[in-house]
Protein backbone atom coordinates (compact mmCIF):
# COMPACT_ATOMS: atom_id res chain seq x y z
CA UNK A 1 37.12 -35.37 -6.12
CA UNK A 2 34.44 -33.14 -7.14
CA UNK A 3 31.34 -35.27 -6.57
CA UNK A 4 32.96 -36.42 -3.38
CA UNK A 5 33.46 -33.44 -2.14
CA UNK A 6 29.71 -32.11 -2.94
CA UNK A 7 28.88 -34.86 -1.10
CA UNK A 8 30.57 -34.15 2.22
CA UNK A 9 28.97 -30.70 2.04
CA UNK A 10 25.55 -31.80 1.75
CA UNK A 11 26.06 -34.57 4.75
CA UNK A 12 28.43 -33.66 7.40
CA UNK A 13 26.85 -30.21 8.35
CA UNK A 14 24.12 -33.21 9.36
CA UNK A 15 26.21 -35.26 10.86
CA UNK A 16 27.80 -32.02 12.97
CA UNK A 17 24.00 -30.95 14.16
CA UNK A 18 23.71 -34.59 15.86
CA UNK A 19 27.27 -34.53 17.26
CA UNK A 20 26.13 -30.73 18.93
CA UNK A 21 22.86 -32.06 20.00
CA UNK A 22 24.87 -35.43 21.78
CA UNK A 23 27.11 -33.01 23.38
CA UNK A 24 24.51 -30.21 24.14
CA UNK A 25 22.70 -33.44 26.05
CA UNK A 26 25.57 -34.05 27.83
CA UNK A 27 26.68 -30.88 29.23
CA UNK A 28 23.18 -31.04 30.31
CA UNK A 29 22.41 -27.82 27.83
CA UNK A 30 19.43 -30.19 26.97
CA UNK A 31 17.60 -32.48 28.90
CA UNK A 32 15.73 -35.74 27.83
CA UNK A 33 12.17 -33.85 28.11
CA UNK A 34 13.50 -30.80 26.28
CA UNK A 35 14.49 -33.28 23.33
CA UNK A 36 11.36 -35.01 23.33
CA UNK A 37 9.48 -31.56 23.11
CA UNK A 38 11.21 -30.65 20.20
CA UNK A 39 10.50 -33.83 18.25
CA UNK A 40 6.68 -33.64 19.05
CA UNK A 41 7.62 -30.06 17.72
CA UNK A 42 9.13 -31.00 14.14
CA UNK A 43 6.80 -33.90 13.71
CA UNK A 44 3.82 -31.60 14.48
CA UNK A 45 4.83 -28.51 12.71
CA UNK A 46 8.26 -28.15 11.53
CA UNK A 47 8.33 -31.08 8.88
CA UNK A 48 4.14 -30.39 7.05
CA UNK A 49 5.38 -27.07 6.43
CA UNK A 50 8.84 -27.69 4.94
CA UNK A 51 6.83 -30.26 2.87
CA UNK A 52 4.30 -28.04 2.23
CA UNK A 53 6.92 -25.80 0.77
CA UNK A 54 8.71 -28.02 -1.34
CA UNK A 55 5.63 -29.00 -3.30
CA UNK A 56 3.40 -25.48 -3.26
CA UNK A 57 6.49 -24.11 -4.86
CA UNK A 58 6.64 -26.68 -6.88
CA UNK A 59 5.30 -26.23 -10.71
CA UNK A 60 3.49 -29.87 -10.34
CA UNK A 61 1.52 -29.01 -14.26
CA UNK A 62 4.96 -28.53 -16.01
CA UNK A 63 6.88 -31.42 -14.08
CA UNK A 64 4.06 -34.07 -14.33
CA UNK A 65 5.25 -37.25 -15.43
CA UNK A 66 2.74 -40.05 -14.85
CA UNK A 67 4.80 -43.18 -15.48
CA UNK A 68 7.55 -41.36 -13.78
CA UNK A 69 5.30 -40.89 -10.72
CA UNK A 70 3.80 -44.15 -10.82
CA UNK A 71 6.95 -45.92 -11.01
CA UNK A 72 8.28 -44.43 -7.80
CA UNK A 73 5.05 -45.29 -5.99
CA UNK A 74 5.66 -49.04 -7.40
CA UNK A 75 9.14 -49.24 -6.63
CA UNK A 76 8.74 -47.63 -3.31
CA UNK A 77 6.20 -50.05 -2.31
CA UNK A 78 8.37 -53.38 -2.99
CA UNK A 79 10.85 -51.87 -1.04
CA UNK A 80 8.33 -51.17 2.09
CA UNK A 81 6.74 -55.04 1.40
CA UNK A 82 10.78 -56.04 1.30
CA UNK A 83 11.85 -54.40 4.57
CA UNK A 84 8.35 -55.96 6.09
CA UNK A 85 8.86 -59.28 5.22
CA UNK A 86 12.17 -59.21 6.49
CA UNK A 87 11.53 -57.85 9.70
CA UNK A 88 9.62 -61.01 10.24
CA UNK A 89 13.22 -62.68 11.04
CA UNK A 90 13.45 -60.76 13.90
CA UNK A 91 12.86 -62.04 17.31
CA UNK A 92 11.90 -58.46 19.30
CA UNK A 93 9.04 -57.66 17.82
CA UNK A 94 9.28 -54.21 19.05
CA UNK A 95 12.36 -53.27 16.83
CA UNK A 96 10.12 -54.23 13.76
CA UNK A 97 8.60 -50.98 13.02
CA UNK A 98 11.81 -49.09 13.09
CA UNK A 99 13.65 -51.67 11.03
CA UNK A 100 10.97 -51.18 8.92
CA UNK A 101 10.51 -47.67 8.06
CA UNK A 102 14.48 -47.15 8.52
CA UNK A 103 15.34 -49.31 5.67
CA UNK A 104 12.73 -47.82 3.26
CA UNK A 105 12.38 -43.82 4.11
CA UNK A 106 15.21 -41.63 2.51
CA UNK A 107 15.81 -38.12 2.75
CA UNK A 108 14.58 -36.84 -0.34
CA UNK A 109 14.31 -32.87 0.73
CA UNK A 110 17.76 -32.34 2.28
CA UNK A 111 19.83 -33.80 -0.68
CA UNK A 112 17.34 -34.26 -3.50
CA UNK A 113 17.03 -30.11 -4.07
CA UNK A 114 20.96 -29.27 -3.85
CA UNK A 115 22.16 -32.29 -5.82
CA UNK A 116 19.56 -32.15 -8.94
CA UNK A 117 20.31 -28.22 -9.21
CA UNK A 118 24.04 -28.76 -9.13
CA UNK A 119 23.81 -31.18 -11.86
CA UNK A 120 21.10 -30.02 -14.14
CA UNK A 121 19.97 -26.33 -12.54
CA UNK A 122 16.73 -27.26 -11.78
CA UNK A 123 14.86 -29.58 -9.35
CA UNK A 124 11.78 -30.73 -11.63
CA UNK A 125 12.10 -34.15 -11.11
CA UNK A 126 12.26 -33.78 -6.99
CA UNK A 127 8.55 -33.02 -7.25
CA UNK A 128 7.84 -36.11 -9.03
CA UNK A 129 9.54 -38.14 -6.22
CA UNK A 130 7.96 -36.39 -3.71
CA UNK A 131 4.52 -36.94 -5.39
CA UNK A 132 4.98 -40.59 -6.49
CA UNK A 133 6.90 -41.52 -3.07
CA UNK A 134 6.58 -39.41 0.35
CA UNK A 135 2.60 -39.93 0.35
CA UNK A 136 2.95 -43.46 0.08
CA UNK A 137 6.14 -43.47 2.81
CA UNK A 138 4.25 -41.27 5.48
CA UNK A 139 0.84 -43.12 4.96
CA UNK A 140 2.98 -46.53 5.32
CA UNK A 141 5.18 -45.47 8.07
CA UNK A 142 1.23 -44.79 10.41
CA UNK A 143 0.51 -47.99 9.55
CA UNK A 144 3.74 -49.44 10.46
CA UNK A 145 4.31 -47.67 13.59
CA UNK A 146 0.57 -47.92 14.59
CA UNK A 147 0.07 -51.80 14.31
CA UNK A 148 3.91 -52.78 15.51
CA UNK A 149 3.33 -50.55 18.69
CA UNK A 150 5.58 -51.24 21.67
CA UNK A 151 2.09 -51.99 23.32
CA UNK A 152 1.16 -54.69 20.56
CA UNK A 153 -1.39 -53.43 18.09
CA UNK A 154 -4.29 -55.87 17.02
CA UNK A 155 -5.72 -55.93 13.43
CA UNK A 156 -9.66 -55.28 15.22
CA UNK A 157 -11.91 -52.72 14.86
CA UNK A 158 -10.51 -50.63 17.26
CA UNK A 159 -7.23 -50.37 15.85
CA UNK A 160 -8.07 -50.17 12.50
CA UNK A 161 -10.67 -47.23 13.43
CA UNK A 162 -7.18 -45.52 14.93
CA UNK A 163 -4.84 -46.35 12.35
CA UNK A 164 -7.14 -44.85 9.70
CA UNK A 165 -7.61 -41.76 12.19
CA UNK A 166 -4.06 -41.69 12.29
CA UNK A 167 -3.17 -41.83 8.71
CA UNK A 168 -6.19 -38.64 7.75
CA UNK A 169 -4.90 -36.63 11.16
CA UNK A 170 -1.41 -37.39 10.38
CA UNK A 171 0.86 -33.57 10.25
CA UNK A 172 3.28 -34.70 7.52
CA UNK A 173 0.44 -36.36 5.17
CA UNK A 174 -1.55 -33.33 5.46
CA UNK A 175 0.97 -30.95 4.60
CA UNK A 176 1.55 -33.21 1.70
CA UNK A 177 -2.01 -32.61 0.46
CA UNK A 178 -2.12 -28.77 1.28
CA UNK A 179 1.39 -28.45 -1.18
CA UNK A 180 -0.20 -30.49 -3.29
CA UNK A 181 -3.60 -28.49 -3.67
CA UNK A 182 -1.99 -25.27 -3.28
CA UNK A 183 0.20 -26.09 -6.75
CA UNK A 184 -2.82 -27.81 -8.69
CA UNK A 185 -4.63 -24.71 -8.05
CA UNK A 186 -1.80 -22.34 -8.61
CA UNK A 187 -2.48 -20.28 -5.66
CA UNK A 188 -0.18 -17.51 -5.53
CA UNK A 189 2.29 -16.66 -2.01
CA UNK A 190 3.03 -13.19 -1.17
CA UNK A 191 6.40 -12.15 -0.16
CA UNK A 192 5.14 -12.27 2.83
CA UNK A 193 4.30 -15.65 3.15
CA UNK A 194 6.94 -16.85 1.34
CA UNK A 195 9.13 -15.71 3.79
CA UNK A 196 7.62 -16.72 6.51
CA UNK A 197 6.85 -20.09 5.58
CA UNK A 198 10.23 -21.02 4.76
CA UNK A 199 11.71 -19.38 7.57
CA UNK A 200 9.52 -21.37 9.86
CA UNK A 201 10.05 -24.95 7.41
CA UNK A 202 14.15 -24.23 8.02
CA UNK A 203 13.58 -25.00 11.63
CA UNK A 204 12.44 -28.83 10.86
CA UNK A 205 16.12 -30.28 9.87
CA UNK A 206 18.26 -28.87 12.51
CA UNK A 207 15.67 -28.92 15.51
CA UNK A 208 15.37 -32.69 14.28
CA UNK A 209 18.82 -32.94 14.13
CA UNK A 210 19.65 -31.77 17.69
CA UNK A 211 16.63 -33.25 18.97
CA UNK A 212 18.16 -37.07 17.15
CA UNK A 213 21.95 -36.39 18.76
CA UNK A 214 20.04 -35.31 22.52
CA UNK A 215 18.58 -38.59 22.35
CA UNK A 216 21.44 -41.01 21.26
CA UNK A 217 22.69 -43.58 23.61
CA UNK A 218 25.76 -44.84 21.91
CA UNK A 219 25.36 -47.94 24.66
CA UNK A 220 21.87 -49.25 23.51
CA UNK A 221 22.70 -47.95 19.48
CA UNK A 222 26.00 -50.60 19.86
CA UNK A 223 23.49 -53.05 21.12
CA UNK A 224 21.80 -53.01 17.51
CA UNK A 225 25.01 -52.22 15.26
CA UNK A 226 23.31 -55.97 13.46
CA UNK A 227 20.15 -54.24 12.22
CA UNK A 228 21.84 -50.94 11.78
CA UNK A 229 24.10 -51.78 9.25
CA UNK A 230 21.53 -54.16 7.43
CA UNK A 231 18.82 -51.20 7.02
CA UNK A 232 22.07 -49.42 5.76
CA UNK A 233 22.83 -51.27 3.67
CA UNK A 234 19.50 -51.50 1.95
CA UNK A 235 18.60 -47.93 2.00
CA UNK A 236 21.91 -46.75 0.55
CA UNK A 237 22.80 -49.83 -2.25
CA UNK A 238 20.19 -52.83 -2.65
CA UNK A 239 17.29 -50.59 -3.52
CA UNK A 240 18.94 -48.48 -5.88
CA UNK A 241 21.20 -51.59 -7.51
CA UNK A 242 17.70 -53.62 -7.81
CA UNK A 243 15.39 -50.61 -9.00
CA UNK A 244 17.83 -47.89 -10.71
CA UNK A 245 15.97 -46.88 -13.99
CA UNK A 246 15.53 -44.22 -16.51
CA UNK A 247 18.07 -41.69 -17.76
CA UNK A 248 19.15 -38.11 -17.34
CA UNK A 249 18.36 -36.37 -14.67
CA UNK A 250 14.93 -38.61 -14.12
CA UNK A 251 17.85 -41.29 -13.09
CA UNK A 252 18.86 -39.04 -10.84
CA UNK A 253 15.78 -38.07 -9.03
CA UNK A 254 15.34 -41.78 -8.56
CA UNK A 255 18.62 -42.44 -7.06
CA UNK A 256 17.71 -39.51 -4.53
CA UNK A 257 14.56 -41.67 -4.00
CA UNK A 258 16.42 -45.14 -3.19
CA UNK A 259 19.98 -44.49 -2.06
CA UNK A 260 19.61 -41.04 -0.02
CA UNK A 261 20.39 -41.74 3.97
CA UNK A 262 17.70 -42.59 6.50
CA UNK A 263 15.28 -39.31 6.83
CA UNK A 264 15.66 -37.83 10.61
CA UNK A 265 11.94 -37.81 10.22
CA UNK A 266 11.59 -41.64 10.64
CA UNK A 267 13.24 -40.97 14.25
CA UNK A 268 10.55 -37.72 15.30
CA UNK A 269 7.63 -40.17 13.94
CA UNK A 270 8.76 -43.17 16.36
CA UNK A 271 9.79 -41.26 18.95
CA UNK A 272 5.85 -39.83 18.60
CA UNK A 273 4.37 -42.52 18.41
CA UNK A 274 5.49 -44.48 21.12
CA UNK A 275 8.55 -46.53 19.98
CA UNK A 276 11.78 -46.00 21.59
CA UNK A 277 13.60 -44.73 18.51
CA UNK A 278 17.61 -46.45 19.00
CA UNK A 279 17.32 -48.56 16.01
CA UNK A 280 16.25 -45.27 13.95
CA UNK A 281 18.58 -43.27 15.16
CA UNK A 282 21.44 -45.33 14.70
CA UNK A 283 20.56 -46.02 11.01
CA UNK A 284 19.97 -42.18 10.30
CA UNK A 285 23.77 -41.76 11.92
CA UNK A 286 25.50 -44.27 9.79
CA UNK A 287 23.60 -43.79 6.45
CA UNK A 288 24.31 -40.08 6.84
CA UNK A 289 28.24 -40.64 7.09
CA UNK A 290 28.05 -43.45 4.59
CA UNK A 291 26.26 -41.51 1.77
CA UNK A 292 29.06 -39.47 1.55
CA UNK A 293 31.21 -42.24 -0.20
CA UNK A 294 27.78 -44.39 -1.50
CA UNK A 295 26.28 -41.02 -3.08
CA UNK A 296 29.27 -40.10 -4.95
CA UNK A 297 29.73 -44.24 -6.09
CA UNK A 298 26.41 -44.27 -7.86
CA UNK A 299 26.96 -40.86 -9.23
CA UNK A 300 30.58 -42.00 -10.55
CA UNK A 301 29.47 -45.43 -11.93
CA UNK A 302 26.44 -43.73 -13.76
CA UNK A 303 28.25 -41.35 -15.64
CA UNK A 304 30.85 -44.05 -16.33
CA UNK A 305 28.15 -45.72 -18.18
CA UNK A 306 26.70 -42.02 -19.93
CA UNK A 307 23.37 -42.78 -18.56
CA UNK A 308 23.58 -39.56 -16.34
């Protein structure tokens, strides 16, 4: 009862930010241009600096784990060359990107932090997910999104030239490298900026959040309940029943990695970059209610076996 209820406080405060945003949308509170500015927002500026926070705060020396690292990079790209070669089944090529980057990119920052400190008090092994994985996520997720355009990307010149632009211009992959750099050198952050940066980095989840319910169409998201529940179903069980290792509270860091829901930052990248976002934002809907009861069944089963 415990671990499930943990787990409906960490997911339905999310769930409740869409549900306001749908309703704010329909009461006309926010319009469809409104909703659109405030994605362009979060993917711009929100999101880099809530990354940047999470790893400049980070104590990346002490919490350096190379296999560790190097085994979520490995594991995260099967599961990005799994969801591709899948996606090759479907017919509308445009839905290919989302299905894509929905089944592979979970929410490491907004469940990752809260569960790893109730368990073990500290959230050391978040920063090695967030090294070994996110890079590798964002920089796949340009690619993705770039080359499966709506408007049919080509693998010339051209297109390479832009996806590369893309991936070294990108907002979230540079804020990335800034956290990154900023721990390595062990720069330190005055009050001041402390403050200010992580006031400004709380605005990213619920200005996504609203921003995902304004822009839900329960008509066209019933249209592609198929694909929904299949990314679902691989973000919150296949992954982690096929790539689950370790112990301890590495184990856990890893489950974060493979079985958290659908990040509400794979809808504010699509909706950037051109795609029109239904597919995402039905799978970030249903793997948010459904990691309630998935989250605490791996966390259940593991200790069951004394591995956690």
């Amino acid at each position: 009862m415990e671990n499930l209820m943990f787990s409906l406080n960490a997911t339905m405060p999310v769930f409740l930010l869409m549900v306001a945003g749908y309703f704010l949308h329909k009461i006309c509170l926010i319009d469809d241009r409104f909703a659109d500015r405030m994605n362009i927002f979060v993917f711009k500026a929100a999101l880099p600096v809530q990354l940047f926070q999470n790893l400049s705060t980070s104590d990346v020396r002490t919490v350096w784990n190379g296999s560790m690292i190097l085994f979520c990079f490995v594991v995260s790209l099967l599961s990005i060359l799994i969801m591709a070669a899948i996606s090759l089944l479907l017919q509308k090529r445009s839905l290919r990107a989302e299905f894509i980057q929905a089944g592979y990119r979970g929410s490491q920052a907004l469940l990752g932090a809260a569960l790893l400190q109730n368990i073990y008090g500290d959230t050391g092994p978040l920063a090695l997910v967030l090294i070994g994985a996110v890079p590798l996520y964002n920089v796949a997720a340009v690619v993705v999104l770039t080359l499966l355009s709506p408007e049919g990307g080509r693998l010339d010149r051209k297109t390479v030239g832009k996806t590369l632009r893309g991936i070294v211009t990108n907002p979230i992959i540079l804020g990335i490298f800034a956290g990154l750099l900023w721990s390595v050198l062990g720069i330190p952050q005055p009050v001041i900026l402390q403050r200010t940066v992580s006031s400004f980095a709380a605005t990213a989840t619920p200005l996504g959040l609203v921003a995902l319910g304004a822009c839900i169409d329960l008509k066209k998201a019933a249209s592609c309940l198929r694909l929904t529940l299949v990314c679902s179903a691989f973000k919150l069980i296949l992954f982690a029943a096929v790539f689950l290792g370790c112990r301890g509270e590495l184990l856990v860091g890893m489950l974060i990695m493979l079985a958290s829901p659908t990040t509400v930052s794979c809808f504010s990248m699509a909706r950037s970059m051109g795609h029109e976002g239904t597919l995402t934002s039905s799978t970030v809907m249903l793997t948010t209610i459904l990691s309630a009861f998935t989250f605490t069944g791996w966390l259940y089963l593991l200790r069951q076996l004394a591995l956690i």
